[in-house]
N, C-alpha and C. Protein backbone atom coordinates (compact mmCIF):
# COMPACT_ATOMS: atom_id res chain seq x y z
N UNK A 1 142.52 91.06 56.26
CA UNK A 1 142.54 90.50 57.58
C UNK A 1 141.32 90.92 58.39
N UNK A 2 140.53 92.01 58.05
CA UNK A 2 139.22 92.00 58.68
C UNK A 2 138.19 91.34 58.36
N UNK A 3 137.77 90.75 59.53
CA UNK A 3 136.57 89.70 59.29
C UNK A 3 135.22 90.40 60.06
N UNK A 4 134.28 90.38 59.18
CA UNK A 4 133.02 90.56 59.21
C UNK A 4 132.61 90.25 60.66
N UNK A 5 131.70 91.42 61.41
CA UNK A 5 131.30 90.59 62.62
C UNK A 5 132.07 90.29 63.76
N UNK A 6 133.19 90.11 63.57
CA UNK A 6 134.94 89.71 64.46
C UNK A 6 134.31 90.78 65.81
N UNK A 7 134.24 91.82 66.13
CA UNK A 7 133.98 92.63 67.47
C UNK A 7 132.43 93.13 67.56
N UNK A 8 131.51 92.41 67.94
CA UNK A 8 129.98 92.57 68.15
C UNK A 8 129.73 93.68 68.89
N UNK A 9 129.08 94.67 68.91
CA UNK A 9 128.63 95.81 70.23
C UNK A 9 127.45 95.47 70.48
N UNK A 10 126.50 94.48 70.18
CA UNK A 10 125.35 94.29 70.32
C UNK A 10 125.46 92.67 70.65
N UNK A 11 124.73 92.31 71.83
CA UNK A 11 124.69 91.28 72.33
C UNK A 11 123.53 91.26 72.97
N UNK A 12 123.40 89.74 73.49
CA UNK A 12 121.61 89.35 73.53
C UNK A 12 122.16 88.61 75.50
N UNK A 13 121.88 89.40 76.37
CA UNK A 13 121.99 89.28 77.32
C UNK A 13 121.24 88.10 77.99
N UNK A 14 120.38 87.96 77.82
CA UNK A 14 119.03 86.37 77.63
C UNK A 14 118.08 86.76 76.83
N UNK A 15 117.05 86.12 76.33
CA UNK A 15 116.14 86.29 75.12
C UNK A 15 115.05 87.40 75.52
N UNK A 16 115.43 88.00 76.69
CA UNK A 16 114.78 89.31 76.95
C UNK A 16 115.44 90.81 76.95
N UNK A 17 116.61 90.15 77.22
CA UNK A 17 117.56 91.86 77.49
C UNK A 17 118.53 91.90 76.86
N UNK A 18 118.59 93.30 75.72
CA UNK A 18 119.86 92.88 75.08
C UNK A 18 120.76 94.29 75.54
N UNK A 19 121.87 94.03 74.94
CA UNK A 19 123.28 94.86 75.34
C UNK A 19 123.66 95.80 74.49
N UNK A 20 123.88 97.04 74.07
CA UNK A 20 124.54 97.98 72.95
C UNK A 20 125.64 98.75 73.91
N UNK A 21 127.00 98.25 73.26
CA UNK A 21 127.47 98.86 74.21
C UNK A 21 128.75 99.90 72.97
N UNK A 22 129.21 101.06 73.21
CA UNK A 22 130.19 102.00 72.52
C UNK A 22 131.78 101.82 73.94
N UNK A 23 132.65 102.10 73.18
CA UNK A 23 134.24 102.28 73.70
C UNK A 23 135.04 101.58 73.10
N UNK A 24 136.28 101.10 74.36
CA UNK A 24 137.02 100.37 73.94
C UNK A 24 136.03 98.77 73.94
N UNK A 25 136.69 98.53 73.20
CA UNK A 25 136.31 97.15 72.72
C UNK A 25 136.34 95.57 73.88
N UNK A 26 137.73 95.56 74.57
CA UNK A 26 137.87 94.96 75.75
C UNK A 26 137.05 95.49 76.95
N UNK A 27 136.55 96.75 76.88
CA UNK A 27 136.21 96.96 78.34
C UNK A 27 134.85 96.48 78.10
N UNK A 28 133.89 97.31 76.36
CA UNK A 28 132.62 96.47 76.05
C UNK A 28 132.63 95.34 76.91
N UNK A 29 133.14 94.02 76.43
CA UNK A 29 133.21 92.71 76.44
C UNK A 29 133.32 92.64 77.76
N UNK A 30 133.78 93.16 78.95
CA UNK A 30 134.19 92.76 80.80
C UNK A 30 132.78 93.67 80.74
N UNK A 31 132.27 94.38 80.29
CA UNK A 31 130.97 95.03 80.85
C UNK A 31 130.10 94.41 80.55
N UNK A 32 129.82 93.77 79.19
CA UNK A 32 128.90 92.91 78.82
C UNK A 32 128.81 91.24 80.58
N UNK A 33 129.98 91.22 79.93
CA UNK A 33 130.52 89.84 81.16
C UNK A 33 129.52 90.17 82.25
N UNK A 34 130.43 91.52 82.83
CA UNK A 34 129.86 91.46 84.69
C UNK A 34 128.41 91.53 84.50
N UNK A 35 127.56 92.49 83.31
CA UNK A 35 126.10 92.45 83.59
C UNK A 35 125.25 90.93 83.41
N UNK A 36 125.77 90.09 82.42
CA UNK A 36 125.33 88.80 82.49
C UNK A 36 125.75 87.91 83.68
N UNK A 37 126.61 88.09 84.04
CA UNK A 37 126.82 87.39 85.44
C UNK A 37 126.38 87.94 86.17
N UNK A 38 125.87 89.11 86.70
CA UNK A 38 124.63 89.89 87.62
C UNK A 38 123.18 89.05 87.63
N UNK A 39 122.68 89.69 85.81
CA UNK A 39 121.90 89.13 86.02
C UNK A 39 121.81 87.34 86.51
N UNK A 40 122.51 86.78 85.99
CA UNK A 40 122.66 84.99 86.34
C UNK A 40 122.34 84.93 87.89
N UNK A 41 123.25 85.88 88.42
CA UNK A 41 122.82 85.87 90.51
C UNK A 41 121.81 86.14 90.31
N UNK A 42 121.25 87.07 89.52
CA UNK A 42 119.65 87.40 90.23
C UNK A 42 118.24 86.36 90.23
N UNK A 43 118.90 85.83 89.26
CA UNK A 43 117.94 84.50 88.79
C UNK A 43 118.10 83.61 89.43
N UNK A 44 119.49 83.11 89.81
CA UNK A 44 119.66 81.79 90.46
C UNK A 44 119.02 82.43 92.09
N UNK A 45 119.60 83.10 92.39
CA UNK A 45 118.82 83.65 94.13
C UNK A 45 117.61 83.78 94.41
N UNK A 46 116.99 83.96 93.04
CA UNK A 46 115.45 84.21 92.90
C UNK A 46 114.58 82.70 92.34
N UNK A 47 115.28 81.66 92.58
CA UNK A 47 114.85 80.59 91.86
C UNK A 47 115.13 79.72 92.94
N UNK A 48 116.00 80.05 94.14
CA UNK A 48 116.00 78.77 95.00
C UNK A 48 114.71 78.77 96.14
N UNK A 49 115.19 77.70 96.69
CA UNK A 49 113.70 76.95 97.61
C UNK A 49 113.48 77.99 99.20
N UNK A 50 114.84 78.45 99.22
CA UNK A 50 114.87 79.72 100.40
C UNK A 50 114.50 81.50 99.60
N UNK A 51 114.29 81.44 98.63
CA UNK A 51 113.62 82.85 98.02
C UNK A 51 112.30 82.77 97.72
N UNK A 52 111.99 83.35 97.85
CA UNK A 52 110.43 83.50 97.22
C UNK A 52 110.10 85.02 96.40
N UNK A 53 109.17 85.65 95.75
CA UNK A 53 109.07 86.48 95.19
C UNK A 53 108.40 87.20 96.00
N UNK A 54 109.07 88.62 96.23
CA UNK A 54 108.12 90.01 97.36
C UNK A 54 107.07 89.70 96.80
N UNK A 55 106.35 89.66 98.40
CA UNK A 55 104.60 89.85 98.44
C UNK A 55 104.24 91.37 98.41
N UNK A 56 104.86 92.15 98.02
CA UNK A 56 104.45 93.80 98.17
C UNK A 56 104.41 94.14 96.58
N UNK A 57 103.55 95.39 96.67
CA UNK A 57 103.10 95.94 95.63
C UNK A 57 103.98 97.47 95.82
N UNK A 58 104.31 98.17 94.66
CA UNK A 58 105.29 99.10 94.71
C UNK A 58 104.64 100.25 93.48
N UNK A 59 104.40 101.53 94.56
CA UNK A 59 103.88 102.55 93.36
C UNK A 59 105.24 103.29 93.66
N UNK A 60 105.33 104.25 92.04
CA UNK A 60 106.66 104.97 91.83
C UNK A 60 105.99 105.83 90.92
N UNK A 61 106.79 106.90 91.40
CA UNK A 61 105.68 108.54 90.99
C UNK A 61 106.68 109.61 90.79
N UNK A 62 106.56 110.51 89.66
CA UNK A 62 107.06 111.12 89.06
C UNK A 62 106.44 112.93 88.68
N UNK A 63 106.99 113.82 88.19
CA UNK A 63 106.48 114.61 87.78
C UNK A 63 107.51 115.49 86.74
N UNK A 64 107.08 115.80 85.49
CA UNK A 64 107.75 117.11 85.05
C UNK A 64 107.22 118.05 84.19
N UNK A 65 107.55 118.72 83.82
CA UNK A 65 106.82 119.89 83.05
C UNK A 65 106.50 119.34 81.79
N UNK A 66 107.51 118.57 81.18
CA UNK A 66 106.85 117.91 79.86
C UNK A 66 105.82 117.06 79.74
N UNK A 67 105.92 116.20 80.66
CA UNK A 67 104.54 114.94 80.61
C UNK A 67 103.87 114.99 82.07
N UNK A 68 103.90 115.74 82.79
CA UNK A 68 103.18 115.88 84.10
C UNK A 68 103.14 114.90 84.76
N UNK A 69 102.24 114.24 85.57
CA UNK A 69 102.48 113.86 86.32
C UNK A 69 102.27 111.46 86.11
N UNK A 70 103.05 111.35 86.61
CA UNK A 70 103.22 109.50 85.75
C UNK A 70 103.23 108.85 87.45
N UNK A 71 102.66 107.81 87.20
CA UNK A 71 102.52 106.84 88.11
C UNK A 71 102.50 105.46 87.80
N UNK A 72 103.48 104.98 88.08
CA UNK A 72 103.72 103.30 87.76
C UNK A 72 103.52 102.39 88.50
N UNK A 73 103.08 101.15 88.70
CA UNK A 73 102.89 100.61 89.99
C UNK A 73 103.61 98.97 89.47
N UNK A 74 104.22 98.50 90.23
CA UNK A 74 104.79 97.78 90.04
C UNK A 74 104.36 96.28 90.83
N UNK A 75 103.77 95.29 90.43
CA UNK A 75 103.18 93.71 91.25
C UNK A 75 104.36 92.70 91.80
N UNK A 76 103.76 92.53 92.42
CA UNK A 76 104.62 91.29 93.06
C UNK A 76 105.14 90.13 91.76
N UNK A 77 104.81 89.72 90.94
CA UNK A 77 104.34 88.98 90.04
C UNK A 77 105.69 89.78 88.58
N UNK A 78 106.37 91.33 89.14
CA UNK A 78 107.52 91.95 88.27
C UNK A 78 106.45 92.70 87.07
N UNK A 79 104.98 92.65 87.02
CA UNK A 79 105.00 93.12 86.20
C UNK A 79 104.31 94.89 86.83
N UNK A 80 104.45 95.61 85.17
CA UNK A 80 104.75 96.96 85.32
C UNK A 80 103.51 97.97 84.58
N UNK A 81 102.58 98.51 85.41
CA UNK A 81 101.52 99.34 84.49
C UNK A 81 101.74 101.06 85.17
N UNK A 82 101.57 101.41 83.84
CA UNK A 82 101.08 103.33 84.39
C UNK A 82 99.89 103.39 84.44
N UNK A 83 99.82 104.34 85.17
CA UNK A 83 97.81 104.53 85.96
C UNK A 83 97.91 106.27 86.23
N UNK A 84 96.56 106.38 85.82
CA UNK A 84 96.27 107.88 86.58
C UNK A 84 96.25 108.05 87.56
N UNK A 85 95.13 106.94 88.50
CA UNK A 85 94.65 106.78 90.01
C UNK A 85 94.76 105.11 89.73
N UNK A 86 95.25 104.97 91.01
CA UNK A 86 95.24 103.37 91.04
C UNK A 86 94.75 103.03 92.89
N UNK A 87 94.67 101.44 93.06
CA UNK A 87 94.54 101.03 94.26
C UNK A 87 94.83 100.27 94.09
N UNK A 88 95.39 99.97 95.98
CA UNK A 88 95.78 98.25 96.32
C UNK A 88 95.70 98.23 97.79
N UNK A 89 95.78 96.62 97.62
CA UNK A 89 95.35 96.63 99.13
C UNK A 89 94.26 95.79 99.69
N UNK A 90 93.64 95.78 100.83
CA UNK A 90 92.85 95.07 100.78
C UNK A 90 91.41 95.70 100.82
N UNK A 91 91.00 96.91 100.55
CA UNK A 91 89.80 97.17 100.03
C UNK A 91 89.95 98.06 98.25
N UNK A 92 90.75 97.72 98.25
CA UNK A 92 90.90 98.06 96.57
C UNK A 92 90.05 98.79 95.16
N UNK A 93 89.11 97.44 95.02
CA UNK A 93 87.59 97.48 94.79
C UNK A 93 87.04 99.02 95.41
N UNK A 94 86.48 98.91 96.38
CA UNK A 94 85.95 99.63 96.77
C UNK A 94 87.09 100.94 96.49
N UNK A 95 87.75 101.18 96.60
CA UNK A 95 88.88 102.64 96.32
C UNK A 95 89.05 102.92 94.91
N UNK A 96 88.58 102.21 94.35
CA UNK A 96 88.83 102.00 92.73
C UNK A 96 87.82 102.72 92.19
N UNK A 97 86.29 101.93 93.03
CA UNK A 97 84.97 103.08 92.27
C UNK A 97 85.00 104.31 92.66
N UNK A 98 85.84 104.47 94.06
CA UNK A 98 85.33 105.76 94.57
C UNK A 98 86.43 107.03 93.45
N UNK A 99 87.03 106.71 93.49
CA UNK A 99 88.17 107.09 92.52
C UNK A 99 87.48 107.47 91.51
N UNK A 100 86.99 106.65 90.51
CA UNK A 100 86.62 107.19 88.79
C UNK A 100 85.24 107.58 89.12
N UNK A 101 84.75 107.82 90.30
CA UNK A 101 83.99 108.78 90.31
C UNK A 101 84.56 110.09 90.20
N UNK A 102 85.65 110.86 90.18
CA UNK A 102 86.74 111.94 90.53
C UNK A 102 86.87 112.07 89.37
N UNK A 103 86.56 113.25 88.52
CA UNK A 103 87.15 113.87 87.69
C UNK A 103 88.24 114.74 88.20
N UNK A 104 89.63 113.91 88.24
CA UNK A 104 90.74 114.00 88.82
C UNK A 104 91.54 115.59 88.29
N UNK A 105 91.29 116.07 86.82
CA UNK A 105 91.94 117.26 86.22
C UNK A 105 91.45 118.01 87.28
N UNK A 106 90.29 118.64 87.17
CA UNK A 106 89.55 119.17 88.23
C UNK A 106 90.11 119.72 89.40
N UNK A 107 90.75 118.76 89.89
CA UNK A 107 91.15 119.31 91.62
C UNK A 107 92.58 119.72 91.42
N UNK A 108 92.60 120.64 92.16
CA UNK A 108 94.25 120.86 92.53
C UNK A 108 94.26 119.76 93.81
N UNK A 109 95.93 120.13 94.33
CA UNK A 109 96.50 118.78 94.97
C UNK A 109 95.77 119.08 96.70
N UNK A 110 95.69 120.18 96.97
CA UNK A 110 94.84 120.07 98.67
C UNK A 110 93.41 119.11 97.97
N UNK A 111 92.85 119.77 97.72
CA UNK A 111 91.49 118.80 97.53
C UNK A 111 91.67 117.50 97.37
N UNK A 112 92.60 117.06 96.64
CA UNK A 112 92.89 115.57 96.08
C UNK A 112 93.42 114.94 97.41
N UNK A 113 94.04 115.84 98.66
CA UNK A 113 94.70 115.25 99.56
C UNK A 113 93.02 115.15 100.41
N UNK A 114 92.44 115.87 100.51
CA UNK A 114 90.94 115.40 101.04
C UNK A 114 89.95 114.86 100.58
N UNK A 115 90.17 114.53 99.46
CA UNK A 115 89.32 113.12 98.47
C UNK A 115 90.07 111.74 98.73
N UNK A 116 91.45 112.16 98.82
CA UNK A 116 91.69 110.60 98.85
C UNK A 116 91.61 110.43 100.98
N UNK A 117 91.26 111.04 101.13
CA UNK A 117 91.43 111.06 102.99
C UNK A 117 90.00 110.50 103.58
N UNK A 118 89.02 111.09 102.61
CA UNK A 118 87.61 110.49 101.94
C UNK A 118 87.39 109.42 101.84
N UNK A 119 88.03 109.36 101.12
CA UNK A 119 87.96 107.92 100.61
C UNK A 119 88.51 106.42 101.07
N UNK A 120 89.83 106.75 102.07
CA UNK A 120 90.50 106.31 102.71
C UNK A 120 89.63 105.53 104.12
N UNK A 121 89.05 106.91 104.98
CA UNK A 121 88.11 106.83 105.44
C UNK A 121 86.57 105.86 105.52
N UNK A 122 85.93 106.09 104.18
CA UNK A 122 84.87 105.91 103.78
C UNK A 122 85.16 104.48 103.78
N UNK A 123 86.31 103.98 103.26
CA UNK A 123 86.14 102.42 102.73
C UNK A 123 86.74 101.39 104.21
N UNK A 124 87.53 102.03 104.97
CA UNK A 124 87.96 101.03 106.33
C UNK A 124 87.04 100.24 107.12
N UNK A 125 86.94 99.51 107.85
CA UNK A 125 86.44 98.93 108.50
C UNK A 125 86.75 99.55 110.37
N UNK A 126 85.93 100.15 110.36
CA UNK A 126 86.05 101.07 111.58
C UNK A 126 86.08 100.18 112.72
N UNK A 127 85.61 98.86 112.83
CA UNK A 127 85.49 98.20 113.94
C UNK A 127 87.02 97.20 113.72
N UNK A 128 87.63 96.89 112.94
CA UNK A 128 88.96 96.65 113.04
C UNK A 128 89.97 97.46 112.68
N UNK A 129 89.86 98.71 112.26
CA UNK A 129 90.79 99.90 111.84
C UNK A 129 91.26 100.96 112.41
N UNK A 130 90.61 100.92 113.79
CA UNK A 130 90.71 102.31 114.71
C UNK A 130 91.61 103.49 114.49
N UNK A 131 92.70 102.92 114.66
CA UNK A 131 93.75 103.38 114.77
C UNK A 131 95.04 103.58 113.35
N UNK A 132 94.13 103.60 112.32
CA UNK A 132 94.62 104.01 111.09
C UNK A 132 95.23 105.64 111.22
N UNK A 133 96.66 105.36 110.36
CA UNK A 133 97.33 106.59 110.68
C UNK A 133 97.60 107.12 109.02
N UNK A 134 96.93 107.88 108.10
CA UNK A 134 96.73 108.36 107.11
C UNK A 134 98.29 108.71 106.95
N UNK A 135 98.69 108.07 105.61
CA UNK A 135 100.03 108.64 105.54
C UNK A 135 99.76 108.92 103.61
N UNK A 136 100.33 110.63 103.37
CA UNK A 136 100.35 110.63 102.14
C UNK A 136 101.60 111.22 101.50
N UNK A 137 101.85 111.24 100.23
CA UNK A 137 103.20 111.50 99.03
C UNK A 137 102.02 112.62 98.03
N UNK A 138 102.90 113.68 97.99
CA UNK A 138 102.53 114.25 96.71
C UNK A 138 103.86 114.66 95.98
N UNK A 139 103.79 114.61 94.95
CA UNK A 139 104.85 115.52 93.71
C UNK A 139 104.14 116.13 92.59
N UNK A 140 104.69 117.26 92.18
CA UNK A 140 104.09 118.03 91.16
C UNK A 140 104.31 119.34 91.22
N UNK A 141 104.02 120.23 90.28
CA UNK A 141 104.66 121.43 90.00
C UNK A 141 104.62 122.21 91.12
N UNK A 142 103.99 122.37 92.06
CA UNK A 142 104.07 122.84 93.77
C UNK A 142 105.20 122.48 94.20
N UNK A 143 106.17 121.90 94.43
CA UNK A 143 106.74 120.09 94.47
C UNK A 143 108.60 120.90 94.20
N UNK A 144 107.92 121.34 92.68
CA UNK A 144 108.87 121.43 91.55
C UNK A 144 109.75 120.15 91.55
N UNK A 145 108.31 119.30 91.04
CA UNK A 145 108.89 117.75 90.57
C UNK A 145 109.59 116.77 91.95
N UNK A 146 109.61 117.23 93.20
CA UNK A 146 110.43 116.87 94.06
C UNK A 146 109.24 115.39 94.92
N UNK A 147 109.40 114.77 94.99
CA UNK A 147 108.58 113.85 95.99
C UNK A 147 108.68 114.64 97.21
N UNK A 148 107.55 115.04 98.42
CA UNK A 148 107.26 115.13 99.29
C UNK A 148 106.26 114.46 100.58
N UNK A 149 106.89 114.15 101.58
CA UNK A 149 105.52 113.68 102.47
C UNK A 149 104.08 114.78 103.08
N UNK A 150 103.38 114.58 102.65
CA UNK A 150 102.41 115.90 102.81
C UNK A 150 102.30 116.15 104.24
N UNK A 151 102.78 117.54 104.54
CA UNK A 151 102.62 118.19 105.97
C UNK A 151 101.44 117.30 107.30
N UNK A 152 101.91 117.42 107.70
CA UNK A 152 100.53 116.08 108.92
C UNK A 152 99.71 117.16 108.83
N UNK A 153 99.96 118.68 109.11
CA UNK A 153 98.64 119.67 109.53
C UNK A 153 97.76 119.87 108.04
N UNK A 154 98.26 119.44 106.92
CA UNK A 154 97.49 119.59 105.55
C UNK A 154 96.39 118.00 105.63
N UNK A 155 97.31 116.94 105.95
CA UNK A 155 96.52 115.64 106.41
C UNK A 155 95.19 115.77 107.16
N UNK A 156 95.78 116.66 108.83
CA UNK A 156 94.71 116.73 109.52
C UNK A 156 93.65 117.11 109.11
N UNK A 157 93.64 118.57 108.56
CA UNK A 157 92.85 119.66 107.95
C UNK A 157 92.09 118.79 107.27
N UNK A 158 92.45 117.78 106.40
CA UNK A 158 91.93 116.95 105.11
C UNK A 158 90.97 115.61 106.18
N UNK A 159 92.13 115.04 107.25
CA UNK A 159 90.84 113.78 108.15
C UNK A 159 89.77 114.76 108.51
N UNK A 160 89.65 115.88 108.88
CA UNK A 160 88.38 116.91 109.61
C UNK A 160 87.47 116.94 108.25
N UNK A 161 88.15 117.79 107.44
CA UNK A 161 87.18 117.80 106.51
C UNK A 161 86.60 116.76 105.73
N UNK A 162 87.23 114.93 105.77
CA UNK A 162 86.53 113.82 105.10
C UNK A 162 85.81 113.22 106.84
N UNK A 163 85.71 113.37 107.35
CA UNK A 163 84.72 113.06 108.49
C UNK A 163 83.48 113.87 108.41
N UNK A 164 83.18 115.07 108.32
CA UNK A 164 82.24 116.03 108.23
C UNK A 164 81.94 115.69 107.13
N UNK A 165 82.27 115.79 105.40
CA UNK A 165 81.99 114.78 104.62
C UNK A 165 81.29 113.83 104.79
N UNK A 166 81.70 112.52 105.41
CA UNK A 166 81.18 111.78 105.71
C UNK A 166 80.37 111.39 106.32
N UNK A 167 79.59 112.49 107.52
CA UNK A 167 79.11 112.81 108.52
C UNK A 167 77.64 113.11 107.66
N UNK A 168 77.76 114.75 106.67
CA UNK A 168 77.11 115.12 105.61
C UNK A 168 76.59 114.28 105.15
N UNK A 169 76.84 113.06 104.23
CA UNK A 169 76.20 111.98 103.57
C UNK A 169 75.80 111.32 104.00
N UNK A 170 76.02 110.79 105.30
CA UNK A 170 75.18 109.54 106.29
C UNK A 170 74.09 110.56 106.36
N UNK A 171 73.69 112.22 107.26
CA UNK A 171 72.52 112.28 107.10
C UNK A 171 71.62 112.56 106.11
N UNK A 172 72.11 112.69 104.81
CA UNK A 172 71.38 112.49 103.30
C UNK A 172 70.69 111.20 103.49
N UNK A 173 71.48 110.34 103.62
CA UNK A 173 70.54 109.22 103.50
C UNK A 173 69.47 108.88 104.22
């Protein structure tokens, strides 16, 4: 009376996502259910003429003792890359070279908070930007893996010292 195949644990959710599921056998099958009917809302809501796809770009940042420190950034567009240093935005380009100029191992995280404050700086458009308010995230073994917003007085310390910086190199030239 047993037939081959008769209770599946593996199912193909759409031709991208599939299902492995362990237990009872009925509950499998209502769990399989509700996640395909999830996903189905997410598609149909995301497919009508009143949705459109987020115009925002999404970084997500991590740290642990085994693989240090990971940064993913996520496009409007759903798709998904890890990066060492990344940019976005609308001077990008320009934040991008200033960046792989940075031999990034190099710095501990204060310096990196006044390279990228640097850089932040360096690339704005001062005659429409005035009033740019530097906001930064660090995580990492300081951290102990925890996301933090970096202290405003570590920020400040960091706008003083990328102005004088910046100050420095205008009279080089």
């Amino acid at each position: 009376m047993y037939e081959e195949n008769a209770n599946p644990r593996m199912f193909s959710a759409n031709e991208d996502i599939g299902i492995a599921l362990a237990g009872v056998y009925p509950d499998c099958r209502a769990l399989k259910d509700y996640a395909c009917n999830e996903l189905a809302e997410y598609v149909h809501v995301f497919t009508l003429g009143i949705s459109r796809p987020f115009g925002a770009s999404a970084f997500f940042t991590s740290w642990n003792e085994k693989d240090g420190g990971k940064l993913f950034l996520v496009e409007p567009s759903g798709l998904c890359y890890e990066y060492k240093a990344w940019a976005v935005g609308k001077h990008r380009q320009a934040a991008k070279a200033e960046i792989e100029k940075l031999k990034l191992e190099e710095y501990d995280m204060k310096d990196l908070v006044k390279e990228a404050a640097r850089i932040i700086m360096a690339i704005r458009d001062e005659n429409k930007d005035k009033d740019v308010q530097i906001e930064l995230g660090w995580v990492g073994e300081h951290t102990e893996g925890k996301h933090q917003t970096v202290p405003a007085d570590v920020v400040s310390a960091a706008e003083e010292w990328a102005h004088a910086k910046l100050d420095e190199d205008d009279m080089d030239e």
